[in-house]
N, C-alpha and C. Protein backbone atom coordinates (compact mmCIF):
# COMPACT_ATOMS: atom_id res chain seq x y z
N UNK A 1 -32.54 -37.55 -11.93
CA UNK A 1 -32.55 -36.32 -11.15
C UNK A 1 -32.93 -35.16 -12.06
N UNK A 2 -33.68 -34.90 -11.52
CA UNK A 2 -34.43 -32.85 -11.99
C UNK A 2 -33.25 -31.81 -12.13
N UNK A 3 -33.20 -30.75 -12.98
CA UNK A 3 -32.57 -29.83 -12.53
C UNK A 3 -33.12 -28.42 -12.57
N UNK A 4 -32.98 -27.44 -11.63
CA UNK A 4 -34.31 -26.13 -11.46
C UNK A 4 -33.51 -25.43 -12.77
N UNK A 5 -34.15 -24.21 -12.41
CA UNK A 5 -33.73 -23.16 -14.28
C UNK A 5 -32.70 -22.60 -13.87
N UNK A 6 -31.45 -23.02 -12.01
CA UNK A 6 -30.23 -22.39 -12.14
C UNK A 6 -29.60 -23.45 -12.65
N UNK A 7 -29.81 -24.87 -13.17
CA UNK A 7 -29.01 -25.83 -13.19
C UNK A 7 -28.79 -26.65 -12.52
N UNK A 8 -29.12 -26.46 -10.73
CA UNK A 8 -28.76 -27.29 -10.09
C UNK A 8 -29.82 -28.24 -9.65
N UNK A 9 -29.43 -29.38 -9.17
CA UNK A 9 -30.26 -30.53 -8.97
C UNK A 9 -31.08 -30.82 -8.13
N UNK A 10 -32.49 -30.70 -8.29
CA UNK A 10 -33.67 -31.00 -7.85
C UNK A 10 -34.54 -32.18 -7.52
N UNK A 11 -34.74 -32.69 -6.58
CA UNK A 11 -34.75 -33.97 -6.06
C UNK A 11 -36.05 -34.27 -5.81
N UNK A 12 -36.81 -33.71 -7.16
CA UNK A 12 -38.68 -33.60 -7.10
C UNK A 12 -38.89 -34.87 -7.93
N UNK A 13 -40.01 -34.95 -7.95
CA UNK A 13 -40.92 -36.46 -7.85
C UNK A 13 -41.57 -36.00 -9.16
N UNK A 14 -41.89 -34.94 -9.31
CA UNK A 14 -42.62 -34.24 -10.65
C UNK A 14 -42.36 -33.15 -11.55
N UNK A 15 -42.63 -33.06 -13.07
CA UNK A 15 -42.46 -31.73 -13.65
C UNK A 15 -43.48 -30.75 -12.96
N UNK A 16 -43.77 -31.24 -12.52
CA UNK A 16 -45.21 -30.02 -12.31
C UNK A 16 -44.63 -29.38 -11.01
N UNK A 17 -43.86 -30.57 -10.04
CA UNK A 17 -43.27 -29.53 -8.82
C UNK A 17 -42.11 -28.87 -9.19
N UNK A 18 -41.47 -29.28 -10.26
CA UNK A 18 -39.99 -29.11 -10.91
C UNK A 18 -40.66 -27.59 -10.69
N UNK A 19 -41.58 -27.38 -12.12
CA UNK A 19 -42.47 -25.89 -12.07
C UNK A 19 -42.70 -25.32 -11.31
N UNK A 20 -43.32 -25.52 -10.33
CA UNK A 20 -43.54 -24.32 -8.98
C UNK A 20 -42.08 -24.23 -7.95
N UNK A 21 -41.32 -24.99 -8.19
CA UNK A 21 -40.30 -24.86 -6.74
C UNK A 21 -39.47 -23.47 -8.18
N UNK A 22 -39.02 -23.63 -9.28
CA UNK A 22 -38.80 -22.76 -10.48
C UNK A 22 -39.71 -21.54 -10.08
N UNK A 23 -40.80 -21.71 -9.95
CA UNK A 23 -41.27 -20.25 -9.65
C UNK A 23 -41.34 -19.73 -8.72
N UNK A 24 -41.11 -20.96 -7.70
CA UNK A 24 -40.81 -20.25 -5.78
C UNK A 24 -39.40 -19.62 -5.84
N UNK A 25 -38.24 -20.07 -6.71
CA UNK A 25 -37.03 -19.38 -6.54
C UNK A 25 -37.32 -17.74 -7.18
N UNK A 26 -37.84 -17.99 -8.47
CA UNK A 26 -38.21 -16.46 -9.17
C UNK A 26 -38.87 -15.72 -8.59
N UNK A 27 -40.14 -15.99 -7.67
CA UNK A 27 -40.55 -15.59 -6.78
C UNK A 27 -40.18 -14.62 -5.35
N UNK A 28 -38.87 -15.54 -5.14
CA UNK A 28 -38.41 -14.90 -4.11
C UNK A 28 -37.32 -13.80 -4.58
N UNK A 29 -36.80 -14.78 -5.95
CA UNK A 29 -35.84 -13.36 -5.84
C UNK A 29 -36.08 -12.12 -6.42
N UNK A 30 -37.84 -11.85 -6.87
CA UNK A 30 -38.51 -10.48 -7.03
C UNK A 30 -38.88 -10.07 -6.05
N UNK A 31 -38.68 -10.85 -4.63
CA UNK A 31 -39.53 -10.54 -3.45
C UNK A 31 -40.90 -10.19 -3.70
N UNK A 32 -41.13 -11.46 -4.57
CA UNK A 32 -42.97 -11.57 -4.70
C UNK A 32 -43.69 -12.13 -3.49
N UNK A 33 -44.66 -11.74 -3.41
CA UNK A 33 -45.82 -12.34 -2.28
C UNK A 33 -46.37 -13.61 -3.00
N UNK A 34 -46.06 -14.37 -4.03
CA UNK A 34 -46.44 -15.41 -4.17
C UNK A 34 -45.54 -16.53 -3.70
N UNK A 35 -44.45 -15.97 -3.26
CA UNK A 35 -43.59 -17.40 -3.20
C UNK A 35 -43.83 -18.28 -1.91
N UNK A 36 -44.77 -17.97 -0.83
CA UNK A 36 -45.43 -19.06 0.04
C UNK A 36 -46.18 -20.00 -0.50
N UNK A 37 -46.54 -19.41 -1.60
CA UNK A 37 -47.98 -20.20 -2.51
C UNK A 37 -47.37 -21.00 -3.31
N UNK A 38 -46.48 -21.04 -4.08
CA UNK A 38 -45.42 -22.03 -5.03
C UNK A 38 -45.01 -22.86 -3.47
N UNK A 39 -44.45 -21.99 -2.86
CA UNK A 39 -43.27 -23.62 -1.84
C UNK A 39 -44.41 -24.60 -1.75
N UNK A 40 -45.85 -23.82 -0.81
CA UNK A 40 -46.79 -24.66 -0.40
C UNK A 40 -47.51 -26.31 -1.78
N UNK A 41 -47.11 -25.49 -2.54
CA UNK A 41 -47.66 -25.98 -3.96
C UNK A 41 -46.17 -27.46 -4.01
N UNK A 42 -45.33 -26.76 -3.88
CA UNK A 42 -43.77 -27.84 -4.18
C UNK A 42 -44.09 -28.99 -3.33
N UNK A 43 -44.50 -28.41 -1.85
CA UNK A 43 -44.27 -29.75 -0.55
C UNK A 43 -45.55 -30.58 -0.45
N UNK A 44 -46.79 -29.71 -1.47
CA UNK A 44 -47.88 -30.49 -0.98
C UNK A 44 -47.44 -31.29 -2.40
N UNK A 45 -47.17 -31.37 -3.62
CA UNK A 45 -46.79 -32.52 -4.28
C UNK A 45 -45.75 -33.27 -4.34
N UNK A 46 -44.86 -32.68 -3.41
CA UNK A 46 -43.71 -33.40 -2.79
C UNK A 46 -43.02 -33.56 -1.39
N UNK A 47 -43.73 -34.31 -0.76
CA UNK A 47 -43.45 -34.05 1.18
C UNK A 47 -42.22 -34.44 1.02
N UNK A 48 -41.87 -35.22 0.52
CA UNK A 48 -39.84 -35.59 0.81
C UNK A 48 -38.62 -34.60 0.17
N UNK A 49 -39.29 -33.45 -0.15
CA UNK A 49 -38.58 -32.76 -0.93
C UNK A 49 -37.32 -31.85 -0.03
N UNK A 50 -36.69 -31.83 1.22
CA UNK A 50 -35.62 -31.82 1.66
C UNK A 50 -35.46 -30.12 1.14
N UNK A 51 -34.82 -29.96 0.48
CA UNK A 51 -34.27 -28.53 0.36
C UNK A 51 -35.63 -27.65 0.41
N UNK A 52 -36.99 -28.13 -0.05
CA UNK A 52 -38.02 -26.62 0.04
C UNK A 52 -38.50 -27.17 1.67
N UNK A 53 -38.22 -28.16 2.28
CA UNK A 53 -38.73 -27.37 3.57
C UNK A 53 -37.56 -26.77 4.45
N UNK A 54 -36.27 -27.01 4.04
CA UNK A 54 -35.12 -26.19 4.26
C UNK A 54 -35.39 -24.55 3.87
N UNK A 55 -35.78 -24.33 2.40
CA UNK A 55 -35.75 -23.35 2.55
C UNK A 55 -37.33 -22.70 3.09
N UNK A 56 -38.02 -23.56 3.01
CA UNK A 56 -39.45 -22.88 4.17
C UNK A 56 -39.14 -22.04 5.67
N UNK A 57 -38.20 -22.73 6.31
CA UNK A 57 -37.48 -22.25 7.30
C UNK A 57 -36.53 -21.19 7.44
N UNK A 58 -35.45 -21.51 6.12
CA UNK A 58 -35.27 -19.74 6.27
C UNK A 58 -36.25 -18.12 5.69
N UNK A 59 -36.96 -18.91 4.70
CA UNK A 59 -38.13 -18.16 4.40
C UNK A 59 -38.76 -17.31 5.52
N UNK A 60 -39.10 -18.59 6.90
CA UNK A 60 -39.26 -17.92 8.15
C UNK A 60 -38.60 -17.51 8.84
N UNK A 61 -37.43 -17.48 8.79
CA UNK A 61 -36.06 -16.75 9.48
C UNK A 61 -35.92 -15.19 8.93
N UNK A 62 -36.26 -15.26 7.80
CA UNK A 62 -35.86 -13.82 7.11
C UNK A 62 -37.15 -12.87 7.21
N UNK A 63 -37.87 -13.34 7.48
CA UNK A 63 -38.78 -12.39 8.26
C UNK A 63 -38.91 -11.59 9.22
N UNK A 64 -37.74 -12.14 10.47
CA UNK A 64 -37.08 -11.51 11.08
C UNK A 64 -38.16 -11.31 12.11
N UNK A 65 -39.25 -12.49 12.75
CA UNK A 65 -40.35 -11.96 13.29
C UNK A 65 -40.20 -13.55 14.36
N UNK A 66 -39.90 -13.34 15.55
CA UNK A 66 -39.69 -14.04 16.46
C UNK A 66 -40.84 -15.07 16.63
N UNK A 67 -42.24 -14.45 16.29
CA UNK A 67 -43.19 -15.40 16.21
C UNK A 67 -43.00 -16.90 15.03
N UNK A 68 -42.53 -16.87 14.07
CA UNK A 68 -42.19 -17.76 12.97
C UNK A 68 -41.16 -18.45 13.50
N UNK A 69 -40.13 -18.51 14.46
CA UNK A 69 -39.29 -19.37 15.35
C UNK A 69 -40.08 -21.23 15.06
N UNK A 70 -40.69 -21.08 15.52
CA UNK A 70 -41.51 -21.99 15.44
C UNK A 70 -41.79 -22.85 14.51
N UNK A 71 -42.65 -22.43 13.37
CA UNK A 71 -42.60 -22.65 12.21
C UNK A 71 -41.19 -23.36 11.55
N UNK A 72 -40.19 -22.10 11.39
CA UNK A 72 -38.71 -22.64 11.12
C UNK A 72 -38.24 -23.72 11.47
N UNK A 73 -38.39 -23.94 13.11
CA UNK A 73 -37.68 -25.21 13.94
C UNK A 73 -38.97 -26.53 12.98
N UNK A 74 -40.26 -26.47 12.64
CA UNK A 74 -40.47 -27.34 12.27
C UNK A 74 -40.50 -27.84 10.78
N UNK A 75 -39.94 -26.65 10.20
CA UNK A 75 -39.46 -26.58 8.65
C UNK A 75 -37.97 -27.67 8.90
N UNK A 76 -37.55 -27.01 9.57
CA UNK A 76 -35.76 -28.38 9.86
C UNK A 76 -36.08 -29.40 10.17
N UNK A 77 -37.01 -29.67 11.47
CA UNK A 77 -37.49 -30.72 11.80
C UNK A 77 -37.77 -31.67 10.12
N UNK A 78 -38.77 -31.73 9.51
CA UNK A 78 -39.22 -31.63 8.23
C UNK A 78 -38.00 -32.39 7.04
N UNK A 79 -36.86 -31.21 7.50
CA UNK A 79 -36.39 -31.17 6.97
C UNK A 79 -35.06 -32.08 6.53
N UNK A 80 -34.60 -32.39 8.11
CA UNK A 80 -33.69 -33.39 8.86
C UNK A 80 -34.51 -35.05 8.56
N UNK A 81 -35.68 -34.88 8.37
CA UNK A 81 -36.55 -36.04 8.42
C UNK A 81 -36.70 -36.72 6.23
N UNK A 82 -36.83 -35.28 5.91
CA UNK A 82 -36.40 -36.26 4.22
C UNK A 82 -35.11 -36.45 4.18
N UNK A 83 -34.04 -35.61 4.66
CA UNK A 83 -32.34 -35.90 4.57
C UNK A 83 -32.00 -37.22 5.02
N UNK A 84 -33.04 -38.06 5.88
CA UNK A 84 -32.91 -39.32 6.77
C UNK A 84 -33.19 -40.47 5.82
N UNK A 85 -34.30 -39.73 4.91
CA UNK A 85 -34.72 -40.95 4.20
C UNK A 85 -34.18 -41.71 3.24
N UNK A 86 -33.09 -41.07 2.58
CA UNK A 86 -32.82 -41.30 1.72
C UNK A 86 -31.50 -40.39 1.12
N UNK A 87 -30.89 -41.35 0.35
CA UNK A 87 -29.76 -40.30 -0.71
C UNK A 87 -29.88 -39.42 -1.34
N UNK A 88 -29.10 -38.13 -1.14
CA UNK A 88 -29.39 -37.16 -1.35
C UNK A 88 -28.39 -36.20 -1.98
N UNK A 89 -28.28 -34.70 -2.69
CA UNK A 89 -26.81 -34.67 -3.08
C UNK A 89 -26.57 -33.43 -2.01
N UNK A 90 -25.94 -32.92 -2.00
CA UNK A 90 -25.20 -31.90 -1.30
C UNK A 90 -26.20 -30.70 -0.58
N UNK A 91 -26.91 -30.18 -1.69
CA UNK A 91 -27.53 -28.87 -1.77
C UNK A 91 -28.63 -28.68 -0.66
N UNK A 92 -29.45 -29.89 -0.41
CA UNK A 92 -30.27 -30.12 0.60
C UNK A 92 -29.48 -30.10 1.58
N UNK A 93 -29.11 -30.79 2.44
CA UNK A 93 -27.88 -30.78 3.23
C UNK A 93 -27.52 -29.09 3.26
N UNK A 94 -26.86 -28.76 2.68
CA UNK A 94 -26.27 -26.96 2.63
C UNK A 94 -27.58 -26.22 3.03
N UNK A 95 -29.01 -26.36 2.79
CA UNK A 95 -29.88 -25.91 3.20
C UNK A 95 -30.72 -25.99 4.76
N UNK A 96 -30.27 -27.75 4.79
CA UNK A 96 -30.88 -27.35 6.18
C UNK A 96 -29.78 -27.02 7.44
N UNK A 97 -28.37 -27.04 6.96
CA UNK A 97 -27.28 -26.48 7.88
C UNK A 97 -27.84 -25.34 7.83
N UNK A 98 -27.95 -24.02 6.68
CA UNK A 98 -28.56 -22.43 6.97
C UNK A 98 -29.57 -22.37 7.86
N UNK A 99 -30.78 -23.01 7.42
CA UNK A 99 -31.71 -22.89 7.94
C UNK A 99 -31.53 -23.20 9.80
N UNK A 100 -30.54 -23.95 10.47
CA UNK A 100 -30.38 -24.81 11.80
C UNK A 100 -29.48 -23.41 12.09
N UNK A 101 -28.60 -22.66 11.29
CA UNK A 101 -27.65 -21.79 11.89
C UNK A 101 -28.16 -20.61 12.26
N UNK A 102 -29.29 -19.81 10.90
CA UNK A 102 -30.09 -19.21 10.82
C UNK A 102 -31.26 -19.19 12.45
N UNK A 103 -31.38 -20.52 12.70
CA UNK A 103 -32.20 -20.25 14.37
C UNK A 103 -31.44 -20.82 15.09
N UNK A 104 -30.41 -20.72 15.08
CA UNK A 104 -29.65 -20.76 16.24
C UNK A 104 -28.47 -19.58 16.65
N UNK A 105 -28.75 -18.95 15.53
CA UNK A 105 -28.34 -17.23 15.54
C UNK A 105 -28.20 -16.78 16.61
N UNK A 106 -27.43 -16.03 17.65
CA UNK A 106 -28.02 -14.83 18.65
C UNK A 106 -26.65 -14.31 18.69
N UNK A 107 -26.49 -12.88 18.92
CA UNK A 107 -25.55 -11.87 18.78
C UNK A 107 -24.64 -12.25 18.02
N UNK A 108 -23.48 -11.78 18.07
CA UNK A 108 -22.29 -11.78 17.28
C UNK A 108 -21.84 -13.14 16.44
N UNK A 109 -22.00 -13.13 15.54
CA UNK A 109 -21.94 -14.28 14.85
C UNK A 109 -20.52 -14.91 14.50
N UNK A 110 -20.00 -16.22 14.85
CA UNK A 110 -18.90 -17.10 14.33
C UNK A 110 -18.66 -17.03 13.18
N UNK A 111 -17.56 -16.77 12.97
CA UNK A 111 -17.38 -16.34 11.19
C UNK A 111 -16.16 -17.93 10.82
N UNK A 112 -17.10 -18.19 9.55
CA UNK A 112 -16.37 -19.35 8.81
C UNK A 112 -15.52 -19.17 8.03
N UNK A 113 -15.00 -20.14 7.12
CA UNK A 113 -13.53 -19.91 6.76
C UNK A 113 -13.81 -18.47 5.50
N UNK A 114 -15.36 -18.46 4.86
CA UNK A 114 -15.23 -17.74 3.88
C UNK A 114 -15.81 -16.11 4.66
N UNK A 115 -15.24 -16.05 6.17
CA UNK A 115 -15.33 -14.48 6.67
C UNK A 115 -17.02 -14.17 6.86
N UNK A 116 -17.84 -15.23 6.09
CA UNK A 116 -19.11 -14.79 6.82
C UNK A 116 -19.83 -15.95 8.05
N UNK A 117 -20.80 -15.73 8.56
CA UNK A 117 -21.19 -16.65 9.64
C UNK A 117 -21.50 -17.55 8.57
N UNK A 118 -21.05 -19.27 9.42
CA UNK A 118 -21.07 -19.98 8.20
C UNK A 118 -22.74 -20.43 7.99
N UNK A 119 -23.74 -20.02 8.20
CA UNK A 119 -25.16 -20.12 7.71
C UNK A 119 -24.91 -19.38 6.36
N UNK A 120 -24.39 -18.29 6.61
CA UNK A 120 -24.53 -17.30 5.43
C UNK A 120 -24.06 -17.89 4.04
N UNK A 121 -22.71 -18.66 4.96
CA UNK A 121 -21.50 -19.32 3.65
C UNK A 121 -22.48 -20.79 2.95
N UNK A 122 -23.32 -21.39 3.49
CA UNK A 122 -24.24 -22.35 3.25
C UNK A 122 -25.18 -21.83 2.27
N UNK A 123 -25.59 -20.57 2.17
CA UNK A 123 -26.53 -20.22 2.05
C UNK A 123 -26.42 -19.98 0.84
N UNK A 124 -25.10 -19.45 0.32
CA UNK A 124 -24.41 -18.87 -0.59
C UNK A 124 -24.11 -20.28 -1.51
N UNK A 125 -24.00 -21.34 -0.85
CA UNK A 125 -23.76 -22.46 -1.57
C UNK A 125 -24.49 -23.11 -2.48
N UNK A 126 -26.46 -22.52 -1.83
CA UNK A 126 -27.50 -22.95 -2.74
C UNK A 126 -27.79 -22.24 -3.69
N UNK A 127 -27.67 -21.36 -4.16
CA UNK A 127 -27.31 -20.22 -5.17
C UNK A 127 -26.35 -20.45 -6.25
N UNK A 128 -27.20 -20.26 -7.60
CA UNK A 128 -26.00 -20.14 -9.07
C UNK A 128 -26.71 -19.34 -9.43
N UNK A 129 -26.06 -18.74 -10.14
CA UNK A 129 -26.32 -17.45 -11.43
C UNK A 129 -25.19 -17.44 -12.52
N UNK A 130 -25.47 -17.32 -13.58
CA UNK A 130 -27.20 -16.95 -14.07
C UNK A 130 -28.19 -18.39 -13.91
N UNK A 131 -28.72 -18.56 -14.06
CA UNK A 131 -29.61 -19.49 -14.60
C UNK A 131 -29.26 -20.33 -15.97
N UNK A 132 -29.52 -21.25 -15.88
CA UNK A 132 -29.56 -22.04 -17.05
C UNK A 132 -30.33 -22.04 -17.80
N UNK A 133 -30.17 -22.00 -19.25
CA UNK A 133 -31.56 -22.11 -19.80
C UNK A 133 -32.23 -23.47 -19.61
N UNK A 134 -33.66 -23.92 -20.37
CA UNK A 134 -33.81 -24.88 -19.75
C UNK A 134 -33.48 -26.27 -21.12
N UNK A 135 -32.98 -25.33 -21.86
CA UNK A 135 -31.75 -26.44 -23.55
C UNK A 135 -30.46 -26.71 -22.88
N UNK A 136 -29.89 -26.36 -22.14
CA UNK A 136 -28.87 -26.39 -21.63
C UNK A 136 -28.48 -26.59 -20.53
């Protein structure tokens, strides 16, 4: 098993996707315009990769643009379909629960045990900081 530059475990097929799904996270969290171009880069050298088409879907959720509905539902779809294939650890799983809660959202949101809607609390689950180096 892979692990990305927060440490946690990455369930890629290659260093080279190890590398771009690493720069789709850095990506997003500069809110760069490249990070469609890394995911696209992650799934086209890894279709079973479970957590990036999880997070492809909230990618399209947080856009906040009713047209991408679509898209999303077939990012889970996608997504529910590598979680099927095979053993997997947690983090994927925690991703495509956000991503399924995330469009199935509408008004006032169910709050989970940790006080936020539990997409949010999922969401929060795929996330470490700082980063790891990559010696350590």
């Amino acid at each position: 098993m892979r692990h990305d530059l927060f440490g946690s475990p990455a369930a890629l097929s290659s260093a080279a996707a190890l590398r771009e799904w690493n720069a789709t996270c850095l990506a997003f969290l500069a809110h760069g315009t490249e990070t469609p171009v890394h995911l696209a880069k992650v799934l086209e050298a890894d279709p079973g990769f479970a957590l990036g088409h999880a997070v492809k879907g909230l990618f399209c959720m947080l856009l906040g643009r009713r047209e991408m509905a679509e898209t999303a539902r077939d990012a889970l779809s996608a997504a529910h379909a590598a979680l099927s294939a095979g053993p997997v650890d947690r983090r994927p799983g925690d991703g495509a629960g956000a991503a399924g809660g995330a469009l199935t959202a509408t008004g006032p949101q169910r709050r989970g045990r940790t006080g936020f809607p539990p997409h949010v609390a999922e969401c929060r689950a795929l996330c470490r900081w700082p980063p790891v180096s990559p010696a350590g």
